[in-house]
PDB file of N, CA and C in Angstrom:
ATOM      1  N   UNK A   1       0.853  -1.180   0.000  1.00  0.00           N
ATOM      2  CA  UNK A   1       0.000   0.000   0.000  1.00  0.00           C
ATOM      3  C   UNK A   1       0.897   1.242   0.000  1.00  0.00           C
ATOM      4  N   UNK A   2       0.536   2.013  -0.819  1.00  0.00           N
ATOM      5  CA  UNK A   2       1.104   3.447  -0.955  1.00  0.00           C
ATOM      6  C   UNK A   2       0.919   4.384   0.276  1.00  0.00           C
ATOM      7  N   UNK A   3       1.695   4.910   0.890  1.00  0.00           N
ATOM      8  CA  UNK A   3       1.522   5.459   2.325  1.00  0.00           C
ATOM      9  C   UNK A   3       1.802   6.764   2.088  1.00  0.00           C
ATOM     10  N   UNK A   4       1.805   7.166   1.121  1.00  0.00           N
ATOM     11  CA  UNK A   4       1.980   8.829   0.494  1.00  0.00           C
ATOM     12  C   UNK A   4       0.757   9.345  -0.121  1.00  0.00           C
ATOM     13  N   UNK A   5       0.174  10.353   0.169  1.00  0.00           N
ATOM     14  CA  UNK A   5      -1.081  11.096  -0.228  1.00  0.00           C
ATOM     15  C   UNK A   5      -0.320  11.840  -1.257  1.00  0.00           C
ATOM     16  N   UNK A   6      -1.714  11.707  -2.424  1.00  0.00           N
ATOM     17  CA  UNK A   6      -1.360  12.635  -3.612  1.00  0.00           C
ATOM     18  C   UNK A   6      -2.185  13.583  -3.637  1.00  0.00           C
ATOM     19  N   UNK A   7      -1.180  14.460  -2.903  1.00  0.00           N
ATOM     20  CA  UNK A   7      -2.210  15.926  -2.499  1.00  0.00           C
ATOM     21  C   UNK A   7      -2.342  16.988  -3.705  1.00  0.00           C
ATOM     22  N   UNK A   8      -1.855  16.664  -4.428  1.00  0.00           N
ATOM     23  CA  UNK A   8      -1.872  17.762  -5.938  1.00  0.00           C
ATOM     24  C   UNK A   8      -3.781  17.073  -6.685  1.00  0.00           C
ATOM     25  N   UNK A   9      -3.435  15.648  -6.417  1.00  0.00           N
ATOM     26  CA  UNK A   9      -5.247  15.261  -6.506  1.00  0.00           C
ATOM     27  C   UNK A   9      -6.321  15.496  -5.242  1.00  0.00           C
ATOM     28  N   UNK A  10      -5.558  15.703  -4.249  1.00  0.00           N
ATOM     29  CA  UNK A  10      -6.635  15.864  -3.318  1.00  0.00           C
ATOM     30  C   UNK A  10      -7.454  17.236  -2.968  1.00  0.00           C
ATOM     31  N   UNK A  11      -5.767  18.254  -3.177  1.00  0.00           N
ATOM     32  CA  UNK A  11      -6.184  19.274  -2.676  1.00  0.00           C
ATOM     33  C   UNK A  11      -6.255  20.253  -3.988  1.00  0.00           C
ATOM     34  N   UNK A  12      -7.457  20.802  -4.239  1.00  0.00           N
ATOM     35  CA  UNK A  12      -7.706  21.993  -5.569  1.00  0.00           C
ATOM     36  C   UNK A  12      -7.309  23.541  -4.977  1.00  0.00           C
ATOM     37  N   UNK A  13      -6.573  23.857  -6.071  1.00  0.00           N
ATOM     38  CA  UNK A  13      -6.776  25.457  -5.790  1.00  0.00           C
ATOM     39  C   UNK A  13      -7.603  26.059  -4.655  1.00  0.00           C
ATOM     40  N   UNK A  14      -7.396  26.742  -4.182  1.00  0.00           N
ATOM     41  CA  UNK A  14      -8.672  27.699  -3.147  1.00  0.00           C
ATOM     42  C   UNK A  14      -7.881  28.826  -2.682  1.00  0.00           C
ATOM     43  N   UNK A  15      -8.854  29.897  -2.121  1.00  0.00           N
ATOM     44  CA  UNK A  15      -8.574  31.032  -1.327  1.00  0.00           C
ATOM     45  C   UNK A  15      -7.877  30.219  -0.322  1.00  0.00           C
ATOM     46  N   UNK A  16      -7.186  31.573   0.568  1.00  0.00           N
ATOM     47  CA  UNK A  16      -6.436  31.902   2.050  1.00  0.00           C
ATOM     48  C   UNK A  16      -7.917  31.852   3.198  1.00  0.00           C
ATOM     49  N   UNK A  17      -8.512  32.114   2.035  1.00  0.00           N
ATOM     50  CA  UNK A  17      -9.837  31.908   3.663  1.00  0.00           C
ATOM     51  C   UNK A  17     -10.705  32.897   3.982  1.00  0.00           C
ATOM     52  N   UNK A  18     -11.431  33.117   4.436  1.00  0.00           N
ATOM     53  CA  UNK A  18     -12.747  34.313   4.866  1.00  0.00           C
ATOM     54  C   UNK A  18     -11.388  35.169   6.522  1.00  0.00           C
ATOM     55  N   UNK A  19     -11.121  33.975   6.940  1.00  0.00           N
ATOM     56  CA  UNK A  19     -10.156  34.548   7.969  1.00  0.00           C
ATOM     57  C   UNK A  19      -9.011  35.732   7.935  1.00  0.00           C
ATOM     58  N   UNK A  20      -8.270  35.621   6.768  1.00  0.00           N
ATOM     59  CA  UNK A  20      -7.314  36.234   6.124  1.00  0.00           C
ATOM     60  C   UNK A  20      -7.278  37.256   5.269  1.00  0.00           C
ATOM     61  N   UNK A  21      -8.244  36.865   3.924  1.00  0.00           N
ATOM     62  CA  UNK A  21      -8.709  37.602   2.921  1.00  0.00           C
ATOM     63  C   UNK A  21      -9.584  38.686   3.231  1.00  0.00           C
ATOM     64  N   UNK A  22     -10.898  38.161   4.271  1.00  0.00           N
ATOM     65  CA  UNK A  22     -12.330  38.589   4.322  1.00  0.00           C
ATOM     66  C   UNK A  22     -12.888  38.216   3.495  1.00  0.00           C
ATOM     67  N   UNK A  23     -12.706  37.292   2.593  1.00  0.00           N
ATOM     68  CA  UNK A  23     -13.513  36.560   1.033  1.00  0.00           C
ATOM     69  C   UNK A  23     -13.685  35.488   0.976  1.00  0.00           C
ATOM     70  N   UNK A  24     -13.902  34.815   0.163  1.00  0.00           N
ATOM     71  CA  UNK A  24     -13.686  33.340  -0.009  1.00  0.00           C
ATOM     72  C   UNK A  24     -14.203  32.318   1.270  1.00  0.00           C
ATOM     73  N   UNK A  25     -13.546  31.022   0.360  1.00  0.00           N
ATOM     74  CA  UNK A  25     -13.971  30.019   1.321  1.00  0.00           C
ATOM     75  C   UNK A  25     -13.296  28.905   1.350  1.00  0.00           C
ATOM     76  N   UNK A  26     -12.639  28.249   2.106  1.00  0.00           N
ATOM     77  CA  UNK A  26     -12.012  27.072   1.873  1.00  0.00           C
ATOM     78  C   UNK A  26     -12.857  25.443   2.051  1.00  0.00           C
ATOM     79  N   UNK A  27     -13.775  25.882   2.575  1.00  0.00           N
ATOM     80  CA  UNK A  27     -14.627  24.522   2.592  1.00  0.00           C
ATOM     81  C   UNK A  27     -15.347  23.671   1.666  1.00  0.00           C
ATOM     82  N   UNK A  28     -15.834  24.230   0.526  1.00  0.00           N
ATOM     83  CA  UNK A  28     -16.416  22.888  -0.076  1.00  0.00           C
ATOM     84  C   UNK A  28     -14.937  22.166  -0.778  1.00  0.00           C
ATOM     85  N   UNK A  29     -14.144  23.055  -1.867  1.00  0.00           N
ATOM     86  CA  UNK A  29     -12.671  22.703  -2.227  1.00  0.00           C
ATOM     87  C   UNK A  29     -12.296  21.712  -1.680  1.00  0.00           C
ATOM     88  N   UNK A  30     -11.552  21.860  -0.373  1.00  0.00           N
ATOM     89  CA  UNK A  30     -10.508  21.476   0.221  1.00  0.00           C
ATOM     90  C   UNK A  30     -11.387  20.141   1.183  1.00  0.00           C
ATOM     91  N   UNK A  31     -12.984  19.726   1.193  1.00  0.00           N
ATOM     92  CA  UNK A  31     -13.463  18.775   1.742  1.00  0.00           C
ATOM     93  C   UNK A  31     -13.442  17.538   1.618  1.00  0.00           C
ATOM     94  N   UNK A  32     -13.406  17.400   0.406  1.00  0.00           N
ATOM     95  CA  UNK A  32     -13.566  16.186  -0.507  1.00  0.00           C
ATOM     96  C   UNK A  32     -12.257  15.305  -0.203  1.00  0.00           C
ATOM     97  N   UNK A  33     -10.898  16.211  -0.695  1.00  0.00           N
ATOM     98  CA  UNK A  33      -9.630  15.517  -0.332  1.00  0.00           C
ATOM     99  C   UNK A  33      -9.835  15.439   1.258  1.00  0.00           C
ATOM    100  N   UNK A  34      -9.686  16.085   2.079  1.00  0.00           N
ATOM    101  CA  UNK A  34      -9.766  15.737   3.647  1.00  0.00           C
ATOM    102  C   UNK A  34     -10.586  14.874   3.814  1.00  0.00           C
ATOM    103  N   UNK A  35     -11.685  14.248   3.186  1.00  0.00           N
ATOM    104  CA  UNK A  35     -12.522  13.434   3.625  1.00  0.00           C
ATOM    105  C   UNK A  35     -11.514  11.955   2.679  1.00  0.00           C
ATOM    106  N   UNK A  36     -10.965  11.728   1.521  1.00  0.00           N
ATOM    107  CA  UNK A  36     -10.080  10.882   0.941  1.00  0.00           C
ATOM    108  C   UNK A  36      -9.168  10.767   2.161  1.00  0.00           C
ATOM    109  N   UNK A  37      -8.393  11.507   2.382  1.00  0.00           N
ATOM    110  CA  UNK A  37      -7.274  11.127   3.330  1.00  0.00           C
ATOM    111  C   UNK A  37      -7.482  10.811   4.769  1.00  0.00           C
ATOM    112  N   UNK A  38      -8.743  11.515   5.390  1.00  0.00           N
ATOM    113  CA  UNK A  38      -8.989  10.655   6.381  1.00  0.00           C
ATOM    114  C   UNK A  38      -9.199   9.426   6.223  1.00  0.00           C
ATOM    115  N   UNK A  39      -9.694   8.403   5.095  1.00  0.00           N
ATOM    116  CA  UNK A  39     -10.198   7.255   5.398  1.00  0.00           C
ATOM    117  C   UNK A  39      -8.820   6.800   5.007  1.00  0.00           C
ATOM    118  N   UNK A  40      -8.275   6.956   4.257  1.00  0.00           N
ATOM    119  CA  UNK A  40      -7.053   6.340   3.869  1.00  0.00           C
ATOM    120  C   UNK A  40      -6.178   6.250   5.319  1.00  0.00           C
ATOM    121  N   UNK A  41      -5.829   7.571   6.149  1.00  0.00           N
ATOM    122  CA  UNK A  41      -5.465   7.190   7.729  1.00  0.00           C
ATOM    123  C   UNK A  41      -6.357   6.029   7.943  1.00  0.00           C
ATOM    124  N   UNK A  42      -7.234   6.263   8.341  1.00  0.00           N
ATOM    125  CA  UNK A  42      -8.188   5.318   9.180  1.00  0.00           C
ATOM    126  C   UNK A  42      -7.548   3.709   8.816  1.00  0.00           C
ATOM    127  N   UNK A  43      -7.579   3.996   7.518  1.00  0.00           N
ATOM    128  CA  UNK A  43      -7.419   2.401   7.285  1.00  0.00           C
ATOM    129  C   UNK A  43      -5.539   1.868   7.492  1.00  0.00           C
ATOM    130  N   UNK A  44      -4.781   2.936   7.398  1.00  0.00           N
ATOM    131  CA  UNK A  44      -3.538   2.156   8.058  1.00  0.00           C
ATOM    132  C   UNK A  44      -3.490   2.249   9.482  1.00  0.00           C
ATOM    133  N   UNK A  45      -4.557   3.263   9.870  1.00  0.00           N
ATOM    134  CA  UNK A  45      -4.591   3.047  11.801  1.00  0.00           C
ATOM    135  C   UNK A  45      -4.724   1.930  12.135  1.00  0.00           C
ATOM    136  N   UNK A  46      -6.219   1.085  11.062  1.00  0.00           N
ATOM    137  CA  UNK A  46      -6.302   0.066  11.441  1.00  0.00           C
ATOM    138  C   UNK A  46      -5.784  -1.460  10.996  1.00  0.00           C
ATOM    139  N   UNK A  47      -4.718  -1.353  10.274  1.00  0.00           N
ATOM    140  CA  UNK A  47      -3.852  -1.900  10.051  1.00  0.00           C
ATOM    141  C   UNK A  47      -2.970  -2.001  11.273  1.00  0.00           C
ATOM    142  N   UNK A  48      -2.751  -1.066  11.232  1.00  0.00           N
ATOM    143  CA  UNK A  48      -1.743  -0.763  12.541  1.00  0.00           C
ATOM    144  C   UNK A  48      -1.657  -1.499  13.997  1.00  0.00           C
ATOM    145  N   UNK A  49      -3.225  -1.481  14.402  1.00  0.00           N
ATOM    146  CA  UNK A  49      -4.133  -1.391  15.419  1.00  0.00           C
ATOM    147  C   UNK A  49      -4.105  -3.554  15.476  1.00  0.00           C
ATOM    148  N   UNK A  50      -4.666  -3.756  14.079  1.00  0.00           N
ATOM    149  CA  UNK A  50      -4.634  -5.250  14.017  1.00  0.00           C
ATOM    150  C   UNK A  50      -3.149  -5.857  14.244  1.00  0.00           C
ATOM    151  N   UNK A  51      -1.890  -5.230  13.811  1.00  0.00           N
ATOM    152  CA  UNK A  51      -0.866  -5.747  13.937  1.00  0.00           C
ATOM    153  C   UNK A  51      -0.252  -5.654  15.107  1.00  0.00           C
ATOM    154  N   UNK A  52      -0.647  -4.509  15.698  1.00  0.00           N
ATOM    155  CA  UNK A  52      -0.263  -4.352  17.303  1.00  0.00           C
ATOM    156  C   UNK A  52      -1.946  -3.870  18.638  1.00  0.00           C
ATOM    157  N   UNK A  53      -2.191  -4.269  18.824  1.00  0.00           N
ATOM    158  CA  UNK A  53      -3.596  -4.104  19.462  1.00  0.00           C
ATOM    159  C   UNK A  53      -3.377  -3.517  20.744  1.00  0.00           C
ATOM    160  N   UNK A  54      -2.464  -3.827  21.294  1.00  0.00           N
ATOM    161  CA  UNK A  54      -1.886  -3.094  22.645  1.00  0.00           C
ATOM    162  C   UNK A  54      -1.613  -1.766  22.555  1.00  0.00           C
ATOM    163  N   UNK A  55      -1.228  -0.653  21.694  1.00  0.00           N
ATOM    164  CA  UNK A  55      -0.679   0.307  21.325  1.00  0.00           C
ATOM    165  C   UNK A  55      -1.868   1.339  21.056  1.00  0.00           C
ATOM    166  N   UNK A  56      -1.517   1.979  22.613  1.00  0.00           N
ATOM    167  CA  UNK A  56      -2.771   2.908  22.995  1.00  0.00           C
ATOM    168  C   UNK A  56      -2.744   4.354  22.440  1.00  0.00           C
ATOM    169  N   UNK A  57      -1.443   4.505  21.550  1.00  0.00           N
ATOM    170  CA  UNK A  57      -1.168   6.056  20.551  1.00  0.00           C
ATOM    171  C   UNK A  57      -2.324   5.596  19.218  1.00  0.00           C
ATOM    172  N   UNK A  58      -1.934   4.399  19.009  1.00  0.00           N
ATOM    173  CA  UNK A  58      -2.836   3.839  17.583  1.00  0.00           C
ATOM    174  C   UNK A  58      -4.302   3.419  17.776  1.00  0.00           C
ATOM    175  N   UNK A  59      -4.489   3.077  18.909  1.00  0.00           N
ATOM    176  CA  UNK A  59      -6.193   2.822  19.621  1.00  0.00           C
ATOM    177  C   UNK A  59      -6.718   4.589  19.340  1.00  0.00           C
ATOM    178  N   UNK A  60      -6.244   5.470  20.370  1.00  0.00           N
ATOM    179  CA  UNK A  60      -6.730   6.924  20.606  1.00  0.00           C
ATOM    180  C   UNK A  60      -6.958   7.425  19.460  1.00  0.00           C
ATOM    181  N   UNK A  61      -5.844   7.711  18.036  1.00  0.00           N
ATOM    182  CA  UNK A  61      -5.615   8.116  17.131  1.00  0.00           C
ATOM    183  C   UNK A  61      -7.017   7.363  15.936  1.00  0.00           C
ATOM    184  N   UNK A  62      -7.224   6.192  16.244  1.00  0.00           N
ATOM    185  CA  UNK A  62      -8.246   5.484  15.461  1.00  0.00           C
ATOM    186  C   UNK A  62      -9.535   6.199  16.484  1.00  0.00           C
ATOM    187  N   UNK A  63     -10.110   6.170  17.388  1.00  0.00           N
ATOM    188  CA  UNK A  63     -10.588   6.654  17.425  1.00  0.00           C
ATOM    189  C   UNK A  63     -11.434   8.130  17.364  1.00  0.00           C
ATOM    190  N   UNK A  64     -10.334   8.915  17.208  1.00  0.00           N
ATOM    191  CA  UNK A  64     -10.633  10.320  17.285  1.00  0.00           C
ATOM    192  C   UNK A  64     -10.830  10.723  15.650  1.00  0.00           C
ATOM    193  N   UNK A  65     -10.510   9.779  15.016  1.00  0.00           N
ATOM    194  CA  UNK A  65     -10.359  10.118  13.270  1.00  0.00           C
ATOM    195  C   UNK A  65     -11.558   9.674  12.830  1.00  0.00           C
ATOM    196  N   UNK A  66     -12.206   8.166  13.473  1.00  0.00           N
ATOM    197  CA  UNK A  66     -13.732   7.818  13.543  1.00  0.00           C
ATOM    198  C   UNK A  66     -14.524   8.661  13.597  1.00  0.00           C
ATOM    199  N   UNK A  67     -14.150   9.034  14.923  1.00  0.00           N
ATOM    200  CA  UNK A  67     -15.568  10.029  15.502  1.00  0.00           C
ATOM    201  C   UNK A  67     -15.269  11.292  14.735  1.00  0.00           C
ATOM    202  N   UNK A  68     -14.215  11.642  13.851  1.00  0.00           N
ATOM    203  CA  UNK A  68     -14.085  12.989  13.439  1.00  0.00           C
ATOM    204  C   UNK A  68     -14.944  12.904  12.101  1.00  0.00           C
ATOM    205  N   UNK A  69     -15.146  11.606  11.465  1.00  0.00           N
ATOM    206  CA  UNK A  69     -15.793  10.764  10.079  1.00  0.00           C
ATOM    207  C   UNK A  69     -16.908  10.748  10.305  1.00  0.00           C
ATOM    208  N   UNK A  70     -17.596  10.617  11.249  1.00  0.00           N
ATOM    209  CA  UNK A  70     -18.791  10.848  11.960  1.00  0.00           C
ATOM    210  C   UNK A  70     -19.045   9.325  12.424  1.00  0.00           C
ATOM    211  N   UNK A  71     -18.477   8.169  12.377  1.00  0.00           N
ATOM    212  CA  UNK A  71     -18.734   7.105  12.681  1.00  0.00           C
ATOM    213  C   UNK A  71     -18.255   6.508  14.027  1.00  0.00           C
ATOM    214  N   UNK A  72     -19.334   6.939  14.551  1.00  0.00           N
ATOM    215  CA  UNK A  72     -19.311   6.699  16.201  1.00  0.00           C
ATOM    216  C   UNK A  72     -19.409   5.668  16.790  1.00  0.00           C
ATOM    217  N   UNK A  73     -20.392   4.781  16.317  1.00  0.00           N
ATOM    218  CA  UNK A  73     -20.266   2.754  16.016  1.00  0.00           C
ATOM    219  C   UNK A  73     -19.036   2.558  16.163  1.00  0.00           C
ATOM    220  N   UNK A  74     -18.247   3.029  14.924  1.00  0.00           N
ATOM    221  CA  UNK A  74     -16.676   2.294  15.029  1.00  0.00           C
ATOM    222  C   UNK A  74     -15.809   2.845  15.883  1.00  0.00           C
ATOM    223  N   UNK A  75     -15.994   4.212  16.182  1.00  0.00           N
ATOM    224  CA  UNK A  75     -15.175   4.790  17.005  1.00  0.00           C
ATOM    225  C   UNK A  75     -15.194   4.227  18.591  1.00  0.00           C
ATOM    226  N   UNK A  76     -16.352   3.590  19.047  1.00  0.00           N
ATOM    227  CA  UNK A  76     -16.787   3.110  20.147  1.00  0.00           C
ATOM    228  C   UNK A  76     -15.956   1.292  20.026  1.00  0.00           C
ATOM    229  N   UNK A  77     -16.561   0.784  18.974  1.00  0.00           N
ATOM    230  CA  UNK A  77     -15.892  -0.328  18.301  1.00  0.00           C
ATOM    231  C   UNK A  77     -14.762  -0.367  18.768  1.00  0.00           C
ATOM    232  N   UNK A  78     -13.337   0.648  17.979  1.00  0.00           N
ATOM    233  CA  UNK A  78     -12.156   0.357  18.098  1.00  0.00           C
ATOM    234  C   UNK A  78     -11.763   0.941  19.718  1.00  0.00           C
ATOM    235  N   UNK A  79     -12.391   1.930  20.691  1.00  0.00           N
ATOM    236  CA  UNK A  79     -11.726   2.439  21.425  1.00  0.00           C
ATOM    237  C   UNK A  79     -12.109   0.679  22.377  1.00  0.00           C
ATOM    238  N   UNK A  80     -13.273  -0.114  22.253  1.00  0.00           N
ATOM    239  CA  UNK A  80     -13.300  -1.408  23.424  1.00  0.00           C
ATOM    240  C   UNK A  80     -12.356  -2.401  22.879  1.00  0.00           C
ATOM    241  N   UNK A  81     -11.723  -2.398  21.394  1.00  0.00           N
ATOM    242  CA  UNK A  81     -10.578  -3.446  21.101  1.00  0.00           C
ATOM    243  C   UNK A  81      -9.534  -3.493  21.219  1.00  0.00           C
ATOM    244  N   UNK A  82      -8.788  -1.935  22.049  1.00  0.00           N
ATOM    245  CA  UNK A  82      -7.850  -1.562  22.294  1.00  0.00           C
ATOM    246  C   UNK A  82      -7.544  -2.685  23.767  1.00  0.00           C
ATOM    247  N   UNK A  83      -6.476  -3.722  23.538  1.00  0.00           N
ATOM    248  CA  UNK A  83      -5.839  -4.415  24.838  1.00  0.00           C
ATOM    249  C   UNK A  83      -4.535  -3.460  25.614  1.00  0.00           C
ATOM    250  N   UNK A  84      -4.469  -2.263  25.795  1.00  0.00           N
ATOM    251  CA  UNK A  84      -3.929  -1.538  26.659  1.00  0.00           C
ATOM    252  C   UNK A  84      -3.842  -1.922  27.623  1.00  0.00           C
ATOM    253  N   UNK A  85      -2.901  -1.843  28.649  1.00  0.00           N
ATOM    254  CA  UNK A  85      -2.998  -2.908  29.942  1.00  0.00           C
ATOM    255  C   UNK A  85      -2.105  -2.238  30.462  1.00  0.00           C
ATOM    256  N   UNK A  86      -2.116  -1.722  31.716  1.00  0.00           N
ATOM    257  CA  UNK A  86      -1.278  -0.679  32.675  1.00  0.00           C
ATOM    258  C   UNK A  86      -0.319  -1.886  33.533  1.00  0.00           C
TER     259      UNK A  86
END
């Protein structure tokens, strides 16, 4: 698997922002790729996650990228498959 984002396809042209400019907008543009590359994380998190299950940086990180996807099922999912053990 390719572990490099091709951000010249992900990310289109856009303004500096309503923040900066006072114009524009960076949100519909720049959504589409952020929504590509989150799942693409997601899915070597959980690669990650299956190859080491103990590893509570790669449990947290899968979860917070879930729930950021809006998928709260899985985010709940992966945070109870995490074997973290103090």
């Amino acid at each position: 698997m390719n572990v490099f984002l091709n951000l010249q396809r992900l990310v289109e042209p856009v303004s500096i922002g309503p923040g900066i400019m006072k114009s524009g907008t960076d949100g519909r543009p720049l959504a589409r790729g952020i929504r590509e590359a989150r799942g693409r994380l997601i899915g070597m998190l959980d690669s990650a996650a299956a190859a080491n299950p103990a590893n509570l940086w790669v449990a947290s990180q899968r979860v917070r990228y879930l729930a950021e996807d809006g998928r709260l099922k899985d985010a709940v999912a992966a945070a109870l498959a995490c074997k973290f053990a103090l």
